[in-house]
PDB file of N, CA and C in Angstrom:
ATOM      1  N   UNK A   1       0.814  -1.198   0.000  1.00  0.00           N
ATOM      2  CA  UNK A   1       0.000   0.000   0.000  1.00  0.00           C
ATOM      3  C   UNK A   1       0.854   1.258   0.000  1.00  0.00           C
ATOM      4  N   UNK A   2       2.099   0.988  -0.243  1.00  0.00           N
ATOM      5  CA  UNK A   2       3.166   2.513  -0.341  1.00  0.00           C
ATOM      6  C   UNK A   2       2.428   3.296  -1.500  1.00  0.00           C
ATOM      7  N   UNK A   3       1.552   2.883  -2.134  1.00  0.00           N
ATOM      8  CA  UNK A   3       0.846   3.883  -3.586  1.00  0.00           C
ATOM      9  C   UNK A   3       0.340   4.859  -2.474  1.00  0.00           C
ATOM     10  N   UNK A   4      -0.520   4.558  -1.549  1.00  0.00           N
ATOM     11  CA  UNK A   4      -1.350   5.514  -0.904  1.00  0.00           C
ATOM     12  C   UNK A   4      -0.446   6.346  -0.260  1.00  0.00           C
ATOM     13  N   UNK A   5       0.839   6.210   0.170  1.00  0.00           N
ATOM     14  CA  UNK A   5       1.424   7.122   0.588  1.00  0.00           C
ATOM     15  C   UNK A   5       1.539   8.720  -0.606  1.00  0.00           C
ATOM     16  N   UNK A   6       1.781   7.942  -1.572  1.00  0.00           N
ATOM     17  CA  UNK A   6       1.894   9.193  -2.647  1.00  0.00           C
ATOM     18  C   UNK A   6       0.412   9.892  -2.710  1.00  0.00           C
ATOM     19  N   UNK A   7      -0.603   9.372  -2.800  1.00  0.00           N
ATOM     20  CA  UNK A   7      -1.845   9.552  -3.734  1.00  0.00           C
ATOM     21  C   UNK A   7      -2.915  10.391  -2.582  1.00  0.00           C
ATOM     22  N   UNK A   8      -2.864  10.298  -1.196  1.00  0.00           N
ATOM     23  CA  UNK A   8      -3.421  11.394  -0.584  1.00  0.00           C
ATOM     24  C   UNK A   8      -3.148  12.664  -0.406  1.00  0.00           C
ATOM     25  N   UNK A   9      -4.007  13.351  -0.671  1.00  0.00           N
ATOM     26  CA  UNK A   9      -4.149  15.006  -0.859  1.00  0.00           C
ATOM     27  C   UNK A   9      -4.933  15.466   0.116  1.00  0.00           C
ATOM     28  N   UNK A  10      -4.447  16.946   0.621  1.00  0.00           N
ATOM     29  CA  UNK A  10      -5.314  17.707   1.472  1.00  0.00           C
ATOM     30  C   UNK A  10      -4.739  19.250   1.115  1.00  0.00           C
ATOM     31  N   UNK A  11      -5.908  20.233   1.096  1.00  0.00           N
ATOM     32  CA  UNK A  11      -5.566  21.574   1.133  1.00  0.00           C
ATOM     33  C   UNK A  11      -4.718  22.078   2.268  1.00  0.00           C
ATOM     34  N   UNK A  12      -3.610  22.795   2.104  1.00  0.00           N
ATOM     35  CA  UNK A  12      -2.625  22.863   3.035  1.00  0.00           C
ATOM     36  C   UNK A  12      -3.573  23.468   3.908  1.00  0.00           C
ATOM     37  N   UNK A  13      -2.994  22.819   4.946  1.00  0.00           N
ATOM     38  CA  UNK A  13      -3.347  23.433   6.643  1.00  0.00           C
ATOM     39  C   UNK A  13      -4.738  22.479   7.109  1.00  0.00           C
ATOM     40  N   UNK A  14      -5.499  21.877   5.806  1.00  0.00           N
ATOM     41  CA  UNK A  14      -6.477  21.074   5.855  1.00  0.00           C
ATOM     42  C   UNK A  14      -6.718  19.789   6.564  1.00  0.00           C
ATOM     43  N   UNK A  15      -7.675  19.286   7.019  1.00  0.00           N
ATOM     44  CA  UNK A  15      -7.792  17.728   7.055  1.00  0.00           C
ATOM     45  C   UNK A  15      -8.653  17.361   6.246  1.00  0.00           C
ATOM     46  N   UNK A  16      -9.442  17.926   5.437  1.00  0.00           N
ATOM     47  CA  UNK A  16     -10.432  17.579   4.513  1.00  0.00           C
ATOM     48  C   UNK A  16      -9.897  16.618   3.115  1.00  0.00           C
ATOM     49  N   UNK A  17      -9.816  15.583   3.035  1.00  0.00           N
ATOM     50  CA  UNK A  17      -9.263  14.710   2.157  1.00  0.00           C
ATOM     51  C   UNK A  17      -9.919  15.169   0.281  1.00  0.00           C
ATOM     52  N   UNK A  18      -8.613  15.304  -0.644  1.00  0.00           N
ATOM     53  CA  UNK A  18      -9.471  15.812  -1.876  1.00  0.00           C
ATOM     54  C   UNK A  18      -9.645  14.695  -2.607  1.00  0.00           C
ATOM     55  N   UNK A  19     -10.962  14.711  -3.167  1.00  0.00           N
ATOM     56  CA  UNK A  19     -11.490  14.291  -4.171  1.00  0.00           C
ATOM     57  C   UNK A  19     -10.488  12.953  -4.698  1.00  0.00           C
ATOM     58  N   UNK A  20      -9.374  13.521  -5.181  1.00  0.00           N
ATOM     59  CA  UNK A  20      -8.402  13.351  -5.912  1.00  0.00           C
ATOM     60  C   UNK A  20      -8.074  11.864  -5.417  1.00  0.00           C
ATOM     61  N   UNK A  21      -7.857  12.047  -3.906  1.00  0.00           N
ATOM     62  CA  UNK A  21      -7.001  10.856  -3.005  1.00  0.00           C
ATOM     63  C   UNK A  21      -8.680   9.744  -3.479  1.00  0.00           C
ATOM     64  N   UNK A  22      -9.571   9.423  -3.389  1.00  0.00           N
ATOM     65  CA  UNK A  22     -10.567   8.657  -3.208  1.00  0.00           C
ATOM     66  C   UNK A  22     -10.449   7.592  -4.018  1.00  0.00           C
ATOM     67  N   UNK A  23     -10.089   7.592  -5.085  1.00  0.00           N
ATOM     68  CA  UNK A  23      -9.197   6.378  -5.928  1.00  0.00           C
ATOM     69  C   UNK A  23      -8.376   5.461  -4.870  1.00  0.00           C
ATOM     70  N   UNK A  24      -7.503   6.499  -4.635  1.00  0.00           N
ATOM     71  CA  UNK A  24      -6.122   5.329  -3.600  1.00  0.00           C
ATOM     72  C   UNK A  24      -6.824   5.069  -2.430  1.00  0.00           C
ATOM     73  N   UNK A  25      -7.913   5.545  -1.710  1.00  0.00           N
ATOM     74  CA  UNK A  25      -8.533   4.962  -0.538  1.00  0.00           C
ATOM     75  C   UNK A  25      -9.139   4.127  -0.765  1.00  0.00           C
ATOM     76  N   UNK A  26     -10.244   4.167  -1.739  1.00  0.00           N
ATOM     77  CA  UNK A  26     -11.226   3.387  -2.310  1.00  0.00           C
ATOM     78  C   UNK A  26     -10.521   1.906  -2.625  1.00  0.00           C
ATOM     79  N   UNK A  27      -9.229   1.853  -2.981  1.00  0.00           N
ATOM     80  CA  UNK A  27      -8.558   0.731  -3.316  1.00  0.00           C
ATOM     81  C   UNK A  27      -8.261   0.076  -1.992  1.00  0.00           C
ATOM     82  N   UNK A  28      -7.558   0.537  -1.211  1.00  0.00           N
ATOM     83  CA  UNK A  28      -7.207   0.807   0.316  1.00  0.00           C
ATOM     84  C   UNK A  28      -8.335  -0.396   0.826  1.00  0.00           C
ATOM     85  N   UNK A  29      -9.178   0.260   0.640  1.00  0.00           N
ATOM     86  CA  UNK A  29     -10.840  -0.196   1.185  1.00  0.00           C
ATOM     87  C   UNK A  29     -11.386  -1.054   1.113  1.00  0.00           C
ATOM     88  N   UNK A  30     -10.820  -1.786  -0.222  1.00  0.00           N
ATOM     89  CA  UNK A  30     -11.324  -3.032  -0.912  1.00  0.00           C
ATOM     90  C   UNK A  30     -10.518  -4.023  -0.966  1.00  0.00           C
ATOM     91  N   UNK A  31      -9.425  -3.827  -0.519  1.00  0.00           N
ATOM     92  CA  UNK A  31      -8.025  -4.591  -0.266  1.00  0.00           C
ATOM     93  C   UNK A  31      -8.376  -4.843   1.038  1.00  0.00           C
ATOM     94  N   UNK A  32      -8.957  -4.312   1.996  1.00  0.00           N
ATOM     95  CA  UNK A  32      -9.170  -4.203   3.836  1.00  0.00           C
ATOM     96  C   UNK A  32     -10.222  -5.239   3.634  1.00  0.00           C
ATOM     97  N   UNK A  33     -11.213  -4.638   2.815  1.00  0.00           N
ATOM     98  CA  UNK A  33     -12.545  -5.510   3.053  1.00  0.00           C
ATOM     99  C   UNK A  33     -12.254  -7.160   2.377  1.00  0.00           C
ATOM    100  N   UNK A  34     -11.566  -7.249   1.456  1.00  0.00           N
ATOM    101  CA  UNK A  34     -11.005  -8.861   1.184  1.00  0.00           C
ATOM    102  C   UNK A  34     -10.062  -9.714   1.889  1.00  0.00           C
ATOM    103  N   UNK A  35      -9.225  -8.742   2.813  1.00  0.00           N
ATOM    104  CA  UNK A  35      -8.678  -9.621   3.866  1.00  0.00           C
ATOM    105  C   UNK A  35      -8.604  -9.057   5.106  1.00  0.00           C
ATOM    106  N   UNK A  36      -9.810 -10.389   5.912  1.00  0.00           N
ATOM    107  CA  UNK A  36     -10.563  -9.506   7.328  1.00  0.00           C
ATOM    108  C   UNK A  36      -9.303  -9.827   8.312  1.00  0.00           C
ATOM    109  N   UNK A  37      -8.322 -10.732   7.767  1.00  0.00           N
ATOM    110  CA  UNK A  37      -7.384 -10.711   9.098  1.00  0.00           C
ATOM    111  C   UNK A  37      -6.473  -9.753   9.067  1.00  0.00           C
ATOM    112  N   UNK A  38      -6.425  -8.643   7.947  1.00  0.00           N
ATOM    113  CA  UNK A  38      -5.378  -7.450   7.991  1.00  0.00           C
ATOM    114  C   UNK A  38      -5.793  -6.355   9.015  1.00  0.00           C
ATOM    115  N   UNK A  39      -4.789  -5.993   9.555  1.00  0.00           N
ATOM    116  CA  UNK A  39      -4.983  -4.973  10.358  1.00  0.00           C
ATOM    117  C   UNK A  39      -3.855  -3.400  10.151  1.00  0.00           C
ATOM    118  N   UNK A  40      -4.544  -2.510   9.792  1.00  0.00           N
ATOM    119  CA  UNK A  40      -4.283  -1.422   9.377  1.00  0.00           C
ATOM    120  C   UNK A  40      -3.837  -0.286  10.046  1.00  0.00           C
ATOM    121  N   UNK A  41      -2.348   0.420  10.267  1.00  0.00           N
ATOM    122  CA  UNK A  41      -1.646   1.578  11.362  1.00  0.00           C
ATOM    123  C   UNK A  41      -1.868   2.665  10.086  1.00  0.00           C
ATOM    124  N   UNK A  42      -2.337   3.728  10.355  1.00  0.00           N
ATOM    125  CA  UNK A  42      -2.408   5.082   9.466  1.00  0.00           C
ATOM    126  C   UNK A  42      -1.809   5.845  10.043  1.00  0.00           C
ATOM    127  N   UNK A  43      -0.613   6.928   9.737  1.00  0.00           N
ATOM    128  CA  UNK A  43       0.410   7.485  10.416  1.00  0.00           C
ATOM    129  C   UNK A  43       0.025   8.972   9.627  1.00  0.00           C
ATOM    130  N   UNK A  44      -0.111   9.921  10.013  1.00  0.00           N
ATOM    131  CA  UNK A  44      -0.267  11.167   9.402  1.00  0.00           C
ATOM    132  C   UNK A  44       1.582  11.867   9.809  1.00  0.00           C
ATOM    133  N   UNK A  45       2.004  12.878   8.641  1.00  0.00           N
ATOM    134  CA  UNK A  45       3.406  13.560   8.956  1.00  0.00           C
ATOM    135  C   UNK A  45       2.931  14.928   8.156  1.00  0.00           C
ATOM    136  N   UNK A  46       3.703  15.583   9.022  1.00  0.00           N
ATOM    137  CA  UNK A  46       3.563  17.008   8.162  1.00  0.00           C
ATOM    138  C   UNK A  46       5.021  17.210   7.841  1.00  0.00           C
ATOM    139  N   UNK A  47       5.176  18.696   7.161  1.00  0.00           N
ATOM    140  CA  UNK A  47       6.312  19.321   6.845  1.00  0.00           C
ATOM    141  C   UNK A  47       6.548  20.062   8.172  1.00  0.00           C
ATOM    142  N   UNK A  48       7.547  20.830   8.164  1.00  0.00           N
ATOM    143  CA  UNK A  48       8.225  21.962   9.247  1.00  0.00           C
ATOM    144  C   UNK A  48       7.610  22.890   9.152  1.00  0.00           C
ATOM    145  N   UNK A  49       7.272  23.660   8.288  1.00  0.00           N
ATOM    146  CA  UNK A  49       6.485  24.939   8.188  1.00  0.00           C
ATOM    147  C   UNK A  49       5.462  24.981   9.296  1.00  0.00           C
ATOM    148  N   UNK A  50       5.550  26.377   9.553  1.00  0.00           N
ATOM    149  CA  UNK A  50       4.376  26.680  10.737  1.00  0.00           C
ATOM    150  C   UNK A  50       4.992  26.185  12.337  1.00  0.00           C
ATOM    151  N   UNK A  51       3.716  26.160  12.893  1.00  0.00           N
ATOM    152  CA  UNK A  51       3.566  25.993  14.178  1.00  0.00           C
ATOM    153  C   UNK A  51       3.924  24.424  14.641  1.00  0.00           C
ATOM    154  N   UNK A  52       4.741  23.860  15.179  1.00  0.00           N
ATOM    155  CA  UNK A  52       5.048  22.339  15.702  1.00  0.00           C
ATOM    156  C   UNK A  52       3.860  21.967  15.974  1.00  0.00           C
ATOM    157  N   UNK A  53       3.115  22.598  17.327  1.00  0.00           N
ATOM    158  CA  UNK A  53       2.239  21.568  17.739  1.00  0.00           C
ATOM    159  C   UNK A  53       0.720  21.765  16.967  1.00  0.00           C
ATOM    160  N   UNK A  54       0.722  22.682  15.936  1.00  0.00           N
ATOM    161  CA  UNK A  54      -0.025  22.717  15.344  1.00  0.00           C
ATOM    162  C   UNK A  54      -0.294  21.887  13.988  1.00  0.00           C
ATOM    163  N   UNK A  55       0.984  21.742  13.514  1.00  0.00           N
ATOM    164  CA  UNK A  55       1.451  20.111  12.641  1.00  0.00           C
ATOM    165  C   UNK A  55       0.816  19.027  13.451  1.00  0.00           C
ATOM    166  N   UNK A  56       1.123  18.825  14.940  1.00  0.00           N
ATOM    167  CA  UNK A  56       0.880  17.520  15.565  1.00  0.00           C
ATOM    168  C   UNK A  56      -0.450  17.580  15.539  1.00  0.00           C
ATOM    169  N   UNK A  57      -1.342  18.508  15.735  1.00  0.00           N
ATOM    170  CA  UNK A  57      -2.664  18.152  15.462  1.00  0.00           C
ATOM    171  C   UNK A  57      -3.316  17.930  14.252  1.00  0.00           C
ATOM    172  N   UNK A  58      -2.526  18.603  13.106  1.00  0.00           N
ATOM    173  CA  UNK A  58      -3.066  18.469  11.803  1.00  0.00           C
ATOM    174  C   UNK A  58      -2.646  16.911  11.160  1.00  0.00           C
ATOM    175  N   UNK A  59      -1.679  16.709  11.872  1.00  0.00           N
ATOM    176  CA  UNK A  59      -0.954  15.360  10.984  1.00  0.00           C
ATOM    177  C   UNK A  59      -1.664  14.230  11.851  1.00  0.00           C
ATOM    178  N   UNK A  60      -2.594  14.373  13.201  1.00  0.00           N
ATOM    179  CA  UNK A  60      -3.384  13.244  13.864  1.00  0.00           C
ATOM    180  C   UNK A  60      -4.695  13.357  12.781  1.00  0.00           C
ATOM    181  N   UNK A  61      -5.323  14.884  12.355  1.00  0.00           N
ATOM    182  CA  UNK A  61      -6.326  14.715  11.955  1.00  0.00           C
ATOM    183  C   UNK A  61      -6.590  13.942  10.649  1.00  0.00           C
ATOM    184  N   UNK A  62      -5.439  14.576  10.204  1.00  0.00           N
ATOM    185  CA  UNK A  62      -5.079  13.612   8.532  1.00  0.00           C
ATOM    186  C   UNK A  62      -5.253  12.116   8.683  1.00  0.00           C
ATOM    187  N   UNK A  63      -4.987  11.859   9.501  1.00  0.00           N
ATOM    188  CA  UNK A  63      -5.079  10.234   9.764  1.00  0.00           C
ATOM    189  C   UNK A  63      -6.054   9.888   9.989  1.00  0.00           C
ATOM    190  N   UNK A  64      -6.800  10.536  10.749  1.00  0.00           N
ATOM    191  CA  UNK A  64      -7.720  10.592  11.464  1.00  0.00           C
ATOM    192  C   UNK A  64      -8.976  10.561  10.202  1.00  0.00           C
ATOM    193  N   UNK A  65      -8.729  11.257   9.368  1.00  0.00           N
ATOM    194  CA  UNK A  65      -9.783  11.611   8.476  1.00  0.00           C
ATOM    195  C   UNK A  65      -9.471  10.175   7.057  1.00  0.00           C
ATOM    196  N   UNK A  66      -8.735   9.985   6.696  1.00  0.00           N
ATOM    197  CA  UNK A  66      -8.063   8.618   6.182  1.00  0.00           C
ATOM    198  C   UNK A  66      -8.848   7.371   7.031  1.00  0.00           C
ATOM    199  N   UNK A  67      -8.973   7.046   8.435  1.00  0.00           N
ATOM    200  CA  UNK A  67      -9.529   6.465   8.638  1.00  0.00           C
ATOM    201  C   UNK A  67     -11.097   5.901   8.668  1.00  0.00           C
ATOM    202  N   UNK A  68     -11.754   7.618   8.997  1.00  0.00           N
ATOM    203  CA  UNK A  68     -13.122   7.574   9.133  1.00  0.00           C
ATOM    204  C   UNK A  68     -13.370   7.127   7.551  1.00  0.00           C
ATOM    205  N   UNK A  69     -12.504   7.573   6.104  1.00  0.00           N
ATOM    206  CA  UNK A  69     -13.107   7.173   4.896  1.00  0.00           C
ATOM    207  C   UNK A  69     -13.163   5.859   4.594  1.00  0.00           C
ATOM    208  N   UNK A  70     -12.230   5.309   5.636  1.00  0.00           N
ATOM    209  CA  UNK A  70     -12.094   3.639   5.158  1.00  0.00           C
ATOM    210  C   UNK A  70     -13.208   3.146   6.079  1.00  0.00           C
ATOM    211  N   UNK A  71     -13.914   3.288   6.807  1.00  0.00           N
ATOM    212  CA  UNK A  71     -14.463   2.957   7.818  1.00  0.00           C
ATOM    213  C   UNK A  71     -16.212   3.091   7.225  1.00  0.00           C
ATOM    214  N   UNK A  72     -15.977   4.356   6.726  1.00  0.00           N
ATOM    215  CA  UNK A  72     -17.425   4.578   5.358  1.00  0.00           C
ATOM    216  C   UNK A  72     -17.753   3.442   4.704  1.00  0.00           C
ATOM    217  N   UNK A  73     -16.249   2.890   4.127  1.00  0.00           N
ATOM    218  CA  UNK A  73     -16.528   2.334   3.261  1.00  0.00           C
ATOM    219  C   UNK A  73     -16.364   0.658   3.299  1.00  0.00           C
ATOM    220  N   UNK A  74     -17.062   0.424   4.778  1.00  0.00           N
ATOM    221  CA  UNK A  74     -16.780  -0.931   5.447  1.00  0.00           C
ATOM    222  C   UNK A  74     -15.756  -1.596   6.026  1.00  0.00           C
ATOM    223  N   UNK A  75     -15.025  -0.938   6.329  1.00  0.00           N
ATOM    224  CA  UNK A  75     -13.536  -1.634   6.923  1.00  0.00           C
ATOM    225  C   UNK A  75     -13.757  -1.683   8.056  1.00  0.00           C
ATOM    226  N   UNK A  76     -14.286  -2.365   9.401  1.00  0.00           N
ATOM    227  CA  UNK A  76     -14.391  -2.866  10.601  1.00  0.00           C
ATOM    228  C   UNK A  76     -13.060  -1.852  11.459  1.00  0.00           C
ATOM    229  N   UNK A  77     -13.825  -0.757  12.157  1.00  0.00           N
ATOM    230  CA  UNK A  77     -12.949  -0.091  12.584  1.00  0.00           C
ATOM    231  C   UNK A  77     -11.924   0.012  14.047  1.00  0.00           C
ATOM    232  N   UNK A  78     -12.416  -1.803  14.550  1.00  0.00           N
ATOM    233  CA  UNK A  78     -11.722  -2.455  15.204  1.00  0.00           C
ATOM    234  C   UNK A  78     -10.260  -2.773  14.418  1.00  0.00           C
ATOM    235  N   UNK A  79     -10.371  -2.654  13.336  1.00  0.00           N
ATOM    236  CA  UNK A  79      -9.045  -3.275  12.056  1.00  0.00           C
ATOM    237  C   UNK A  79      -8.066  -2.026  11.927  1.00  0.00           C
ATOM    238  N   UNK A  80      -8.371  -1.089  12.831  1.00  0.00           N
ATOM    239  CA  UNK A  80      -7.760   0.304  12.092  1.00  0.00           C
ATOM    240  C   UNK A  80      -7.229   0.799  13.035  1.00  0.00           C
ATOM    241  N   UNK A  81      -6.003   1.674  13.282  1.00  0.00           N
ATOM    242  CA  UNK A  81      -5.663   2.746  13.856  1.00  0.00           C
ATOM    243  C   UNK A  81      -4.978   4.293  13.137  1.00  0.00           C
ATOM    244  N   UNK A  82      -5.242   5.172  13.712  1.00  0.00           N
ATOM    245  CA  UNK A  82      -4.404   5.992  13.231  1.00  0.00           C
ATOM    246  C   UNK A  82      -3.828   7.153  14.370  1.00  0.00           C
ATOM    247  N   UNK A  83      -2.547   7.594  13.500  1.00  0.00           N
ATOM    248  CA  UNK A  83      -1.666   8.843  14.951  1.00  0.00           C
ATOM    249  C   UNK A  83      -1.103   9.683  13.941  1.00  0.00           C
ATOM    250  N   UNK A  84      -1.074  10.582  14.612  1.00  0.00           N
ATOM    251  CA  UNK A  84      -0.287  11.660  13.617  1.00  0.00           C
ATOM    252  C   UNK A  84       1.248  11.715  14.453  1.00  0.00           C
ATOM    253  N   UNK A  85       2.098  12.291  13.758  1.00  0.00           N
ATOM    254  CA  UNK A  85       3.530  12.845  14.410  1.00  0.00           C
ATOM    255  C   UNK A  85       4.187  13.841  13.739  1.00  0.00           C
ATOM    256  N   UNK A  86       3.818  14.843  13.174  1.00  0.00           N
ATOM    257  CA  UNK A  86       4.063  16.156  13.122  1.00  0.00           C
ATOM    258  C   UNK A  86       5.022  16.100  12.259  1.00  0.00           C
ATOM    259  N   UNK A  87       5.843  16.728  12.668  1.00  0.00           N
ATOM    260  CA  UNK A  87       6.912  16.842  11.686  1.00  0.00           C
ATOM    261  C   UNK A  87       8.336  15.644  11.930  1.00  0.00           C
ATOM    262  N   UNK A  88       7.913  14.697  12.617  1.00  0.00           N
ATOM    263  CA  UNK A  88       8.730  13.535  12.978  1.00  0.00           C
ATOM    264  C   UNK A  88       8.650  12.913  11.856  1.00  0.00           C
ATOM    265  N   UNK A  89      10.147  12.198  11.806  1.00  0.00           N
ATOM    266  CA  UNK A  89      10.464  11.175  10.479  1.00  0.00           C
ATOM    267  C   UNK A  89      10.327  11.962   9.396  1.00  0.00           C
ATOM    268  N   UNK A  90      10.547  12.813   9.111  1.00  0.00           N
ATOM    269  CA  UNK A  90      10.799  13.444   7.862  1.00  0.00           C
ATOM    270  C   UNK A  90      11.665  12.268   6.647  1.00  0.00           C
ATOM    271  N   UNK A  91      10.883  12.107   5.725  1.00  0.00           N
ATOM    272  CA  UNK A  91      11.695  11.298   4.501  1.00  0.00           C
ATOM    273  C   UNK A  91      12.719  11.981   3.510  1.00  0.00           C
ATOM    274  N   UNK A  92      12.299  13.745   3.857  1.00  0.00           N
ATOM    275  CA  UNK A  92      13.500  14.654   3.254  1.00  0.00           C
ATOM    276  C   UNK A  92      13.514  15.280   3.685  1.00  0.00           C
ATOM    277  N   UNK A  93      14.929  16.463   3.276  1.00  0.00           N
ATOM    278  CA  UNK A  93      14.990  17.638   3.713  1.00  0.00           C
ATOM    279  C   UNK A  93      13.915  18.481   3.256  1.00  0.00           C
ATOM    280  N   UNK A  94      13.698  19.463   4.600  1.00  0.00           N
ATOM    281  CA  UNK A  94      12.492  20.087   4.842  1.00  0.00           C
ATOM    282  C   UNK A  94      13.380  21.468   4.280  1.00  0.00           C
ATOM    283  N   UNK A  95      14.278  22.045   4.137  1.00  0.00           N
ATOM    284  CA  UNK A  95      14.957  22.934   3.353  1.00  0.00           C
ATOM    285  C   UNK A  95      14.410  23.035   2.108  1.00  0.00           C
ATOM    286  N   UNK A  96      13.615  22.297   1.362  1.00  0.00           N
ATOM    287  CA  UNK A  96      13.072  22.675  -0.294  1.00  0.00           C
ATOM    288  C   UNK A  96      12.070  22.058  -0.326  1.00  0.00           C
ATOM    289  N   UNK A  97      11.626  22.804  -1.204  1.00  0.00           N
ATOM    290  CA  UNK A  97       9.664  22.519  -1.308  1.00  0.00           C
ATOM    291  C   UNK A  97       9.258  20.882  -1.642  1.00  0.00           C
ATOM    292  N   UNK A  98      10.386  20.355  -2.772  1.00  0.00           N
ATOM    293  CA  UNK A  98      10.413  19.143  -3.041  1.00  0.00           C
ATOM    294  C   UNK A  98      10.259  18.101  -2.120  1.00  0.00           C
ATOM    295  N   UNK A  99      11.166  18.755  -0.649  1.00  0.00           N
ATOM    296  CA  UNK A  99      11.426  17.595   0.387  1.00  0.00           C
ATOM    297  C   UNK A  99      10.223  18.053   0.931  1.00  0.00           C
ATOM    298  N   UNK A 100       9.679  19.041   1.284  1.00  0.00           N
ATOM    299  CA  UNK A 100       8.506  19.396   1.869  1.00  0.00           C
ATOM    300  C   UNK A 100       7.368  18.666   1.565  1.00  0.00           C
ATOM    301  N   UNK A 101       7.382  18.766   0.595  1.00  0.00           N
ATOM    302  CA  UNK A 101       5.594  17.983  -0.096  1.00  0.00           C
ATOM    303  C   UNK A 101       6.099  16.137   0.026  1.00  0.00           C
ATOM    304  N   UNK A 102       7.403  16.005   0.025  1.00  0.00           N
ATOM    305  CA  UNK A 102       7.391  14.747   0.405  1.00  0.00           C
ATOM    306  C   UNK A 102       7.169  14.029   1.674  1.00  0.00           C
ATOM    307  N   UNK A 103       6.969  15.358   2.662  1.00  0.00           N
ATOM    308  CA  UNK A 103       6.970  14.994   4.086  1.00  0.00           C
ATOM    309  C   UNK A 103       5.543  14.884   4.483  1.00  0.00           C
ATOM    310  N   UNK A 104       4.802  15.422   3.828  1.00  0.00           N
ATOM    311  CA  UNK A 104       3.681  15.919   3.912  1.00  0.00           C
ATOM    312  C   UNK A 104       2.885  14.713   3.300  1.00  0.00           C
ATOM    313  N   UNK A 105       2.674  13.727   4.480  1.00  0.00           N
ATOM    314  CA  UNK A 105       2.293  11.939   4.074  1.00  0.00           C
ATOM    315  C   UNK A 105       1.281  11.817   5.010  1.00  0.00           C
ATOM    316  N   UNK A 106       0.371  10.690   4.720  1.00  0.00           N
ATOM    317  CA  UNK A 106      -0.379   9.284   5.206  1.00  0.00           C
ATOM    318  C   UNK A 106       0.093   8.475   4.993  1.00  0.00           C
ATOM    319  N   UNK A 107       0.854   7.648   6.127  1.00  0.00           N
ATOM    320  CA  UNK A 107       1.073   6.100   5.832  1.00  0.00           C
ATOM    321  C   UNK A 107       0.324   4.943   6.000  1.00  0.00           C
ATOM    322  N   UNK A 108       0.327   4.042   5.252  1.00  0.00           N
ATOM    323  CA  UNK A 108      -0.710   3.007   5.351  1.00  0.00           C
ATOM    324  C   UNK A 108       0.660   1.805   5.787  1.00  0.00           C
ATOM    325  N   UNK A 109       0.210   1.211   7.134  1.00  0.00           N
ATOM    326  CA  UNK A 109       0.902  -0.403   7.007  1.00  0.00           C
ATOM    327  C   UNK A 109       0.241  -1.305   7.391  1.00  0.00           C
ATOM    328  N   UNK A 110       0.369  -2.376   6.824  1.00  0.00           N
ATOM    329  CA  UNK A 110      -0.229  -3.544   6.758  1.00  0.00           C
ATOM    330  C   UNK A 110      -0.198  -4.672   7.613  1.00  0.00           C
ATOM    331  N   UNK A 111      -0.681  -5.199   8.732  1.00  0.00           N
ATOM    332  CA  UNK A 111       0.042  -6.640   9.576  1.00  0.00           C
ATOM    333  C   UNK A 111      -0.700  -6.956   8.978  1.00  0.00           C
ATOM    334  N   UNK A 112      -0.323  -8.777   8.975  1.00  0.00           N
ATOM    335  CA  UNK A 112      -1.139  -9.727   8.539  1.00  0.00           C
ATOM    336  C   UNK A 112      -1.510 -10.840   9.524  1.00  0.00           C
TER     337      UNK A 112
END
């Protein structure tokens, strides 16, 4: 499920999930609902920009909002968790916009 890492979108500063991402959830969703013994960690990350603990709340809600869509869409929400961590684990440098928007994730992992 590393696709969904790329494929969720939100208006900066947002938790409102766009349009756009509902493809890669929707898949997400149907992959959850065919195997009931998977159990699903959703990790929200922001970039550096702004306020720290204001990332930590935006990057719980992101997750947060990732979950409730899978949960819409039948995924047993005993099967699910999600946490945000702000600007922790950065996958790049937060010095250029490039590394920025790369930081700026939902992770999906999978136990089986």
């Amino acid at each position: 499920m590393a696709q969904a890492m790329e494929g969720l979108f939100f208006n900066s500063g947002s938790s409102v999930i766009l349009f756009k991402s509902y493809t890669v959830l929707d898949n997400v969703a149907r992959i959850m609902n065919e195997n009931p013994s998977y159990k699903l960690s959703i990790s929200g990350y922001t970039d550096n920009t702004g306020n720290e603990a204001k990332n930590l709340l935006l990057s719980q809600a992101r997750a947060a909002a990732a979950k409730a869509y899978l949960i819409k869409k039948g995924v047993d929400a005993s099967r699910l968790t999600s946490a945000g961590y702000g600007i922790s684990n950065p996958r790049a440098d937060n010095a250029t916009a490039v590394g920025r928007k790369l930081n700026r994730r939902v992770e999906f992992k999978v136990a089986f």
